[in-house]
N, C-alpha and C. Protein backbone atom coordinates (compact mmCIF):
# COMPACT_ATOMS: atom_id res chain seq x y z
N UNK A 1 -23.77 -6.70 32.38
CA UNK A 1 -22.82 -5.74 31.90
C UNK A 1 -23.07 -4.38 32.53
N UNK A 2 -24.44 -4.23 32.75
CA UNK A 2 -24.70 -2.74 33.72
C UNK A 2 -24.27 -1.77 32.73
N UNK A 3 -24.88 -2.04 31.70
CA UNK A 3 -25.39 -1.29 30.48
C UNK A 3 -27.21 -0.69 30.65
N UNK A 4 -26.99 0.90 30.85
CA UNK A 4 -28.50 1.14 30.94
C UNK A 4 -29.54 0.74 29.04
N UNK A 5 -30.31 0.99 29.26
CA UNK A 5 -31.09 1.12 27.50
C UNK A 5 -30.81 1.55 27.03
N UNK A 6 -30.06 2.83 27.44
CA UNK A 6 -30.59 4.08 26.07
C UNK A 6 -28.85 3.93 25.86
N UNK A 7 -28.14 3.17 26.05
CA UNK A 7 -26.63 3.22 25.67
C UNK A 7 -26.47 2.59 24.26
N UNK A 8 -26.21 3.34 22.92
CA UNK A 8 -25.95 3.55 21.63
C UNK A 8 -25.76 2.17 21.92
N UNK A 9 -26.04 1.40 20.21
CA UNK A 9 -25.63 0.41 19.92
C UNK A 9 -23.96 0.19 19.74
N UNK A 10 -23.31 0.85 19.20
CA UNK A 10 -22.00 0.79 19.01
C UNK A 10 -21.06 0.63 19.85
N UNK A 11 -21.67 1.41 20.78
CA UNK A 11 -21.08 0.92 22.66
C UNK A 11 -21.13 -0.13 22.88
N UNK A 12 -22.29 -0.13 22.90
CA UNK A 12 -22.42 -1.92 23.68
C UNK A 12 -22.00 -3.04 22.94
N UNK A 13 -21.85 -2.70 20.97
CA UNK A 13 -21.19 -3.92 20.71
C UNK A 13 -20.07 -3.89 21.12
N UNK A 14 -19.33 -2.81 21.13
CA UNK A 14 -17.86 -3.16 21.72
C UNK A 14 -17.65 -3.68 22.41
N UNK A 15 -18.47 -2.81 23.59
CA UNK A 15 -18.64 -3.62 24.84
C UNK A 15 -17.96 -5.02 25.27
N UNK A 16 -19.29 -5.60 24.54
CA UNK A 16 -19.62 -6.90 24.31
C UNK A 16 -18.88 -7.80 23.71
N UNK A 17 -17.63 -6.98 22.74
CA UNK A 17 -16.37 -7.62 22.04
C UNK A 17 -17.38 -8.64 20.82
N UNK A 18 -17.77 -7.77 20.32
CA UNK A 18 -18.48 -8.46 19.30
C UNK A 18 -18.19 -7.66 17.41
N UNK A 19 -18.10 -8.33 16.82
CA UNK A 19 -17.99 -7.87 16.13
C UNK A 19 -19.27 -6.99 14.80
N UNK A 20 -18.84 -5.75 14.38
CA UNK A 20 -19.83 -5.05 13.33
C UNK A 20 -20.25 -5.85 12.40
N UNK A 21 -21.52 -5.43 12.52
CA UNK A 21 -21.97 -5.93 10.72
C UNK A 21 -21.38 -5.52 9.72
N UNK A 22 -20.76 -4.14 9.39
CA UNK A 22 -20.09 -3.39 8.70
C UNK A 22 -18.68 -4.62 8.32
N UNK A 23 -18.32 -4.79 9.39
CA UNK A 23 -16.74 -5.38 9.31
C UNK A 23 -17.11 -6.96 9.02
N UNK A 24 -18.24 -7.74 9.41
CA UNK A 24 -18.46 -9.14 9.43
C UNK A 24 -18.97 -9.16 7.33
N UNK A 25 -19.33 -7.81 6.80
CA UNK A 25 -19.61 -7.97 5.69
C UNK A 25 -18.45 -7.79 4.77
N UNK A 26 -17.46 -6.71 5.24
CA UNK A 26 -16.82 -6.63 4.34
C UNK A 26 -15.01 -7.72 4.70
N UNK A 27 -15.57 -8.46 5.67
CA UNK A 27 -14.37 -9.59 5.85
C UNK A 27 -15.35 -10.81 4.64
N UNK A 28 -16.44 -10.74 5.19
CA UNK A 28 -17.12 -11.84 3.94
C UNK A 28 -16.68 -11.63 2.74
N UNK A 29 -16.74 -10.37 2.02
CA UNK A 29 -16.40 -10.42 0.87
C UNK A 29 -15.45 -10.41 0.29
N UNK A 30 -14.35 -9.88 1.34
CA UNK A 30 -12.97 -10.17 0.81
C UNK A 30 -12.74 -12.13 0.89
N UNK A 31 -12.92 -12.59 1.32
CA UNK A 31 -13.39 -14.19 1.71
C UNK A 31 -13.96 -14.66 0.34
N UNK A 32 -14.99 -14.04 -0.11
CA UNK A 32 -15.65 -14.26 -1.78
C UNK A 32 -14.58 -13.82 -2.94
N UNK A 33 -13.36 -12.51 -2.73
CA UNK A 33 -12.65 -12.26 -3.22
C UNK A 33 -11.64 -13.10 -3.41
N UNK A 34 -11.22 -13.48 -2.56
CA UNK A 34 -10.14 -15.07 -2.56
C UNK A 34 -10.59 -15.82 -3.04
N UNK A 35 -12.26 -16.18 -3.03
CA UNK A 35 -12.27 -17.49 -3.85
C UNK A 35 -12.74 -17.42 -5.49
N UNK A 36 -12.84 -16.10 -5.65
CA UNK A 36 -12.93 -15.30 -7.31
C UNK A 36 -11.59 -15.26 -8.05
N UNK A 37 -10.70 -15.03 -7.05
CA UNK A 37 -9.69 -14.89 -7.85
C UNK A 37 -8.14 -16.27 -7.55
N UNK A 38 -8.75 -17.09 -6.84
CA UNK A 38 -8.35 -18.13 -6.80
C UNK A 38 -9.42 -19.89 -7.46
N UNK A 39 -9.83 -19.53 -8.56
CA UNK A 39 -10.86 -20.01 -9.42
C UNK A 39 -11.42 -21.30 -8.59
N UNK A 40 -12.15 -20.56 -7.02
CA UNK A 40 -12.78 -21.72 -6.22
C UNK A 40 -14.35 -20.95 -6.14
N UNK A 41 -14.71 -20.28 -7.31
CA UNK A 41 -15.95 -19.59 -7.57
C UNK A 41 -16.10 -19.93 -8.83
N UNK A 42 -17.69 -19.72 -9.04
CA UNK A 42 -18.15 -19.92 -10.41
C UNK A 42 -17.21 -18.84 -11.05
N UNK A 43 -17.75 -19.42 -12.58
CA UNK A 43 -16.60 -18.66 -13.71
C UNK A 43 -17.62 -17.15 -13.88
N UNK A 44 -18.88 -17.29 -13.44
CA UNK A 44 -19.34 -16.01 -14.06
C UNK A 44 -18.92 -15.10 -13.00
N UNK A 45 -18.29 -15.38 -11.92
CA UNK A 45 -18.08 -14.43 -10.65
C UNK A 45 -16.21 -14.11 -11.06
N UNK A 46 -15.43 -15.31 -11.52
CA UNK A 46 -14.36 -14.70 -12.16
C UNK A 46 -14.20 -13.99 -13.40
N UNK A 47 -15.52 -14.05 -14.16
CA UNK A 47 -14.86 -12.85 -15.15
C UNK A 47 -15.55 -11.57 -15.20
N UNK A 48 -15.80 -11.43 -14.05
CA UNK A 48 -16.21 -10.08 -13.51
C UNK A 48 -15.01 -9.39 -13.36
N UNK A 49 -13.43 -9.88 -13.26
CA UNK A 49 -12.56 -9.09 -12.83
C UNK A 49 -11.70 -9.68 -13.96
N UNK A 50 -10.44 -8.36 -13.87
CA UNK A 50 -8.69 -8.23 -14.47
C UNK A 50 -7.82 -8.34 -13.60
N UNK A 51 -6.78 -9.11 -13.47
CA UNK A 51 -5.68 -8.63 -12.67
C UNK A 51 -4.80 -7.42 -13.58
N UNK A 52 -4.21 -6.34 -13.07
CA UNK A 52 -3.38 -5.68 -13.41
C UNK A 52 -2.19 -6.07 -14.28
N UNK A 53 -1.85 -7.46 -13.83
CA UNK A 53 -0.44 -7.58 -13.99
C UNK A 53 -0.86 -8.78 -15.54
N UNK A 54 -2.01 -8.81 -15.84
CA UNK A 54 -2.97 -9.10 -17.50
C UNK A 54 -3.34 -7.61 -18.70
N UNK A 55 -3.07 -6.88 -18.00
CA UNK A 55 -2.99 -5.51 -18.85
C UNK A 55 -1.61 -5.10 -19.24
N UNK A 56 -1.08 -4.76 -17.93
CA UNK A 56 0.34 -4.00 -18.15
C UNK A 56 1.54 -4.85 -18.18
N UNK A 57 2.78 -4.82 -18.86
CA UNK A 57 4.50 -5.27 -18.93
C UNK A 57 4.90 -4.63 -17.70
N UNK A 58 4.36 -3.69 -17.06
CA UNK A 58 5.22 -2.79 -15.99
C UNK A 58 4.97 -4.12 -14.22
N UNK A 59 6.38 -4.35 -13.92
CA UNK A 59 6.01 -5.38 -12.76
C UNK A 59 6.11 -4.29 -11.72
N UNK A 60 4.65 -4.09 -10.93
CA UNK A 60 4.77 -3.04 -9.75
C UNK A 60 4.99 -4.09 -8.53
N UNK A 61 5.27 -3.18 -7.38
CA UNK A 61 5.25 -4.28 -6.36
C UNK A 61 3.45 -4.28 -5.93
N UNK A 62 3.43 -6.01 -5.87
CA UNK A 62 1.47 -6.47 -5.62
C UNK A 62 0.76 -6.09 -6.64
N UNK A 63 1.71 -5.94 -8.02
CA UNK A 63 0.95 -5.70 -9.24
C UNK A 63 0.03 -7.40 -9.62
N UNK A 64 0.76 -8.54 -9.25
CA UNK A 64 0.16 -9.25 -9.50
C UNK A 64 -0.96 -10.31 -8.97
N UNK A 65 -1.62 -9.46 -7.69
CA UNK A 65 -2.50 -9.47 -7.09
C UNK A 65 -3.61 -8.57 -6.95
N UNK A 66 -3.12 -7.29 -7.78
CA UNK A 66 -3.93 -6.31 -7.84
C UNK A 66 -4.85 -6.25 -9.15
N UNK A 67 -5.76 -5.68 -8.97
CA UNK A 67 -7.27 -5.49 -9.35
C UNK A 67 -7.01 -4.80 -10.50
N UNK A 68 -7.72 -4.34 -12.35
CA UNK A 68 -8.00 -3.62 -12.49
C UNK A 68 -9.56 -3.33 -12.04
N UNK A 69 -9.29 -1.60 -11.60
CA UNK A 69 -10.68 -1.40 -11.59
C UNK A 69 -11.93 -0.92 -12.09
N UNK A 70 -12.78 -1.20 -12.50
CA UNK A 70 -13.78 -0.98 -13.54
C UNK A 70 -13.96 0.45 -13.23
N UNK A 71 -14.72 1.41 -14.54
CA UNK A 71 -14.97 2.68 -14.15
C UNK A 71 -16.07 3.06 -13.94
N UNK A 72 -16.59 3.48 -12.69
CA UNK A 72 -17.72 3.97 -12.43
C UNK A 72 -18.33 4.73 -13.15
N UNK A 73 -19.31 4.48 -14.11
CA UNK A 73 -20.16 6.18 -14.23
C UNK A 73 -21.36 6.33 -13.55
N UNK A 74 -22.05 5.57 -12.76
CA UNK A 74 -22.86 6.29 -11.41
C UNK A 74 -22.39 5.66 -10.13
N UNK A 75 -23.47 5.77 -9.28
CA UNK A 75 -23.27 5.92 -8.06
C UNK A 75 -23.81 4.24 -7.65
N UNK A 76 -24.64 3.84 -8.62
CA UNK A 76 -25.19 2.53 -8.28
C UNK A 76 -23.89 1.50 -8.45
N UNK A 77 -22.92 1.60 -9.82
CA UNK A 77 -22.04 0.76 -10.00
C UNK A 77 -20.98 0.93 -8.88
N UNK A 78 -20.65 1.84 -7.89
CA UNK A 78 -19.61 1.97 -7.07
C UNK A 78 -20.34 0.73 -5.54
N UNK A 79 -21.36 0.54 -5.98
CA UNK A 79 -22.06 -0.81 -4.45
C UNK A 79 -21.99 -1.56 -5.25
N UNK A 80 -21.97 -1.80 -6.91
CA UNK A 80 -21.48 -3.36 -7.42
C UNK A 80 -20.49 -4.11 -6.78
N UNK A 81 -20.63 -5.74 -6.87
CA UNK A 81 -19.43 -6.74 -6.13
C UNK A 81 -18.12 -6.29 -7.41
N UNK A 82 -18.81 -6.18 -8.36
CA UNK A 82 -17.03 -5.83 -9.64
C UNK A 82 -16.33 -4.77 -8.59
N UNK A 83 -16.98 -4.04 -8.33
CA UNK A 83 -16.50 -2.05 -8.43
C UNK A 83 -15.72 -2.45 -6.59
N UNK A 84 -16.81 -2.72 -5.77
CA UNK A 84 -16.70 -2.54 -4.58
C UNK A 84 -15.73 -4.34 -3.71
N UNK A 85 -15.78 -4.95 -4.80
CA UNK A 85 -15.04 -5.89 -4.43
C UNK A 85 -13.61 -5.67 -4.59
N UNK A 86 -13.39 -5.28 -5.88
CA UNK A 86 -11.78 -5.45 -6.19
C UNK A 86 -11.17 -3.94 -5.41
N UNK A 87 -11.99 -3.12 -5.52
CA UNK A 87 -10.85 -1.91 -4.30
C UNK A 87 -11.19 -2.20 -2.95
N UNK A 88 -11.94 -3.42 -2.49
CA UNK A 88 -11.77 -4.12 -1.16
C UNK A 88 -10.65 -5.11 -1.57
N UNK A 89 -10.52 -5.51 -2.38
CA UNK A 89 -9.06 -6.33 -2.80
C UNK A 89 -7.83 -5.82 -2.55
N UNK A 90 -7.46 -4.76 -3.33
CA UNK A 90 -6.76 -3.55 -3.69
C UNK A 90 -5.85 -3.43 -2.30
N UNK A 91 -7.20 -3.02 -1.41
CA UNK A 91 -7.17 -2.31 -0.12
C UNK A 91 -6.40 -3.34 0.78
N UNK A 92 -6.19 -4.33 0.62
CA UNK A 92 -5.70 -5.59 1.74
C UNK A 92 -4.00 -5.72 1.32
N UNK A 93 -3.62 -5.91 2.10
CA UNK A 93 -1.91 -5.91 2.53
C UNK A 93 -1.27 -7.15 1.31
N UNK A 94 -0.19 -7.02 0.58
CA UNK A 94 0.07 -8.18 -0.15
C UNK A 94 0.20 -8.87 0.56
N UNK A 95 0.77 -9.67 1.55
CA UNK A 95 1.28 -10.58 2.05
C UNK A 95 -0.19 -11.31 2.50
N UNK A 96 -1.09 -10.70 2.61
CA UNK A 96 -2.13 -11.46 2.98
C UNK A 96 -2.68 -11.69 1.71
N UNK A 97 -3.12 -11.09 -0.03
CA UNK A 97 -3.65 -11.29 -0.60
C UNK A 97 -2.87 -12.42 -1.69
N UNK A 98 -1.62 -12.86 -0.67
CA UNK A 98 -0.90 -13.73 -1.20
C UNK A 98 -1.00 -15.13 -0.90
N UNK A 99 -1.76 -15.04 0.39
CA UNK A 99 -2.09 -15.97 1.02
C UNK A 99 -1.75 -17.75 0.20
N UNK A 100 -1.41 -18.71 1.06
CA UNK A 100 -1.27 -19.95 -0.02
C UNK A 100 -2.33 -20.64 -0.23
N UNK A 101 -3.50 -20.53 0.89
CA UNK A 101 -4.70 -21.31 0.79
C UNK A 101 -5.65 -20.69 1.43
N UNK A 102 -7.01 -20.57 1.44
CA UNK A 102 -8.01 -20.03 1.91
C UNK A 102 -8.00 -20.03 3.35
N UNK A 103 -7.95 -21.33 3.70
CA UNK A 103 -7.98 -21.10 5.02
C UNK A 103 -6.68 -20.08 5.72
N UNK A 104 -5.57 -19.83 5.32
CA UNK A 104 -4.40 -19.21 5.79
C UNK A 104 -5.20 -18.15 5.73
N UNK A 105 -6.14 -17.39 4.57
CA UNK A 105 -6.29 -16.30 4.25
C UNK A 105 -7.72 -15.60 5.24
N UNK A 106 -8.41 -16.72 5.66
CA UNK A 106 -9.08 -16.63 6.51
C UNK A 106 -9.05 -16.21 8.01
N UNK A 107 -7.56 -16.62 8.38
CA UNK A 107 -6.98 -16.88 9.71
C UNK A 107 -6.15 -15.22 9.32
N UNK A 108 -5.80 -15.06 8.52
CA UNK A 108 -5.05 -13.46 8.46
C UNK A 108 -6.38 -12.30 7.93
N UNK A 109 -7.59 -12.93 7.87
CA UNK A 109 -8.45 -11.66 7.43
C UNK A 109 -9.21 -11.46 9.28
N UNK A 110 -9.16 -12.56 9.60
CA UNK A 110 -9.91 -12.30 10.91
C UNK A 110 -9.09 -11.08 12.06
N UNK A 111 -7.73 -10.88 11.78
CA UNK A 111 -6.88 -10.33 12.34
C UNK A 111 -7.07 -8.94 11.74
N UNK A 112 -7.51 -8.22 10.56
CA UNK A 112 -7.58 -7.39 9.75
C UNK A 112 -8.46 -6.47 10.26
N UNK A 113 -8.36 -4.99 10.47
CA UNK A 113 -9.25 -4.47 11.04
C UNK A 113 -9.75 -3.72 9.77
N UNK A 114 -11.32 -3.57 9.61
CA UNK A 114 -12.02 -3.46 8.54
C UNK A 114 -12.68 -1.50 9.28
């Protein structure tokens, strides 16, 4: 590649067309998110969460894919999978969090830039 040493890591993953740890973690968990809220996870990992559209009468649009989200009162609960999973939920396009089967949802998260 005629990459010297001292060239930043971030360069060279690009480089290299490789993908972040940053992005390879938080495609994983949206991946764990599909299968939490499509009951292909243990039950103690689904009742970690609410859908929105189980609280409120009001039909928003992607209300019924959307998250309620728990309320932080420190800084530790905002890196919880509850806290930091469902506004990685939140955060994803309906049409993908609509997905019909995992694998579809897999094949449209890989496309997703994180």
């Amino acid at each position: 590649m005629g990459m010297k040493n001292d060239t930043p890591a971030l360069e060279a993953i690009t480089a290299l067309g490789w993908e972040t740890l940053e992005s390879y973690r938080a495609k994983s968990k949206a991946v764990q998110m599909y299968k939490v809220l499509n009951d292909l996870a243990p039950i103690s990992l689904v009742n970690l969460f609410m859908r929105k559209s189980d609280i409120t009468d009001h039909e928003l649009r992607g209300s019924s894919t959307s998250l309620q989200m728990p309320l932080p009162r420190t800084e530790i609960m905002k890196k919880s999978f509850s806290y930091d999973g469902a506004k990685l939920w939140n955060s994803l396009p309906v049409d993908l969090r609509d997905s019909d089967s995992l694998e579809i949802f897999k094949n449209g998260i890989g496309a997703h830039n994180f």
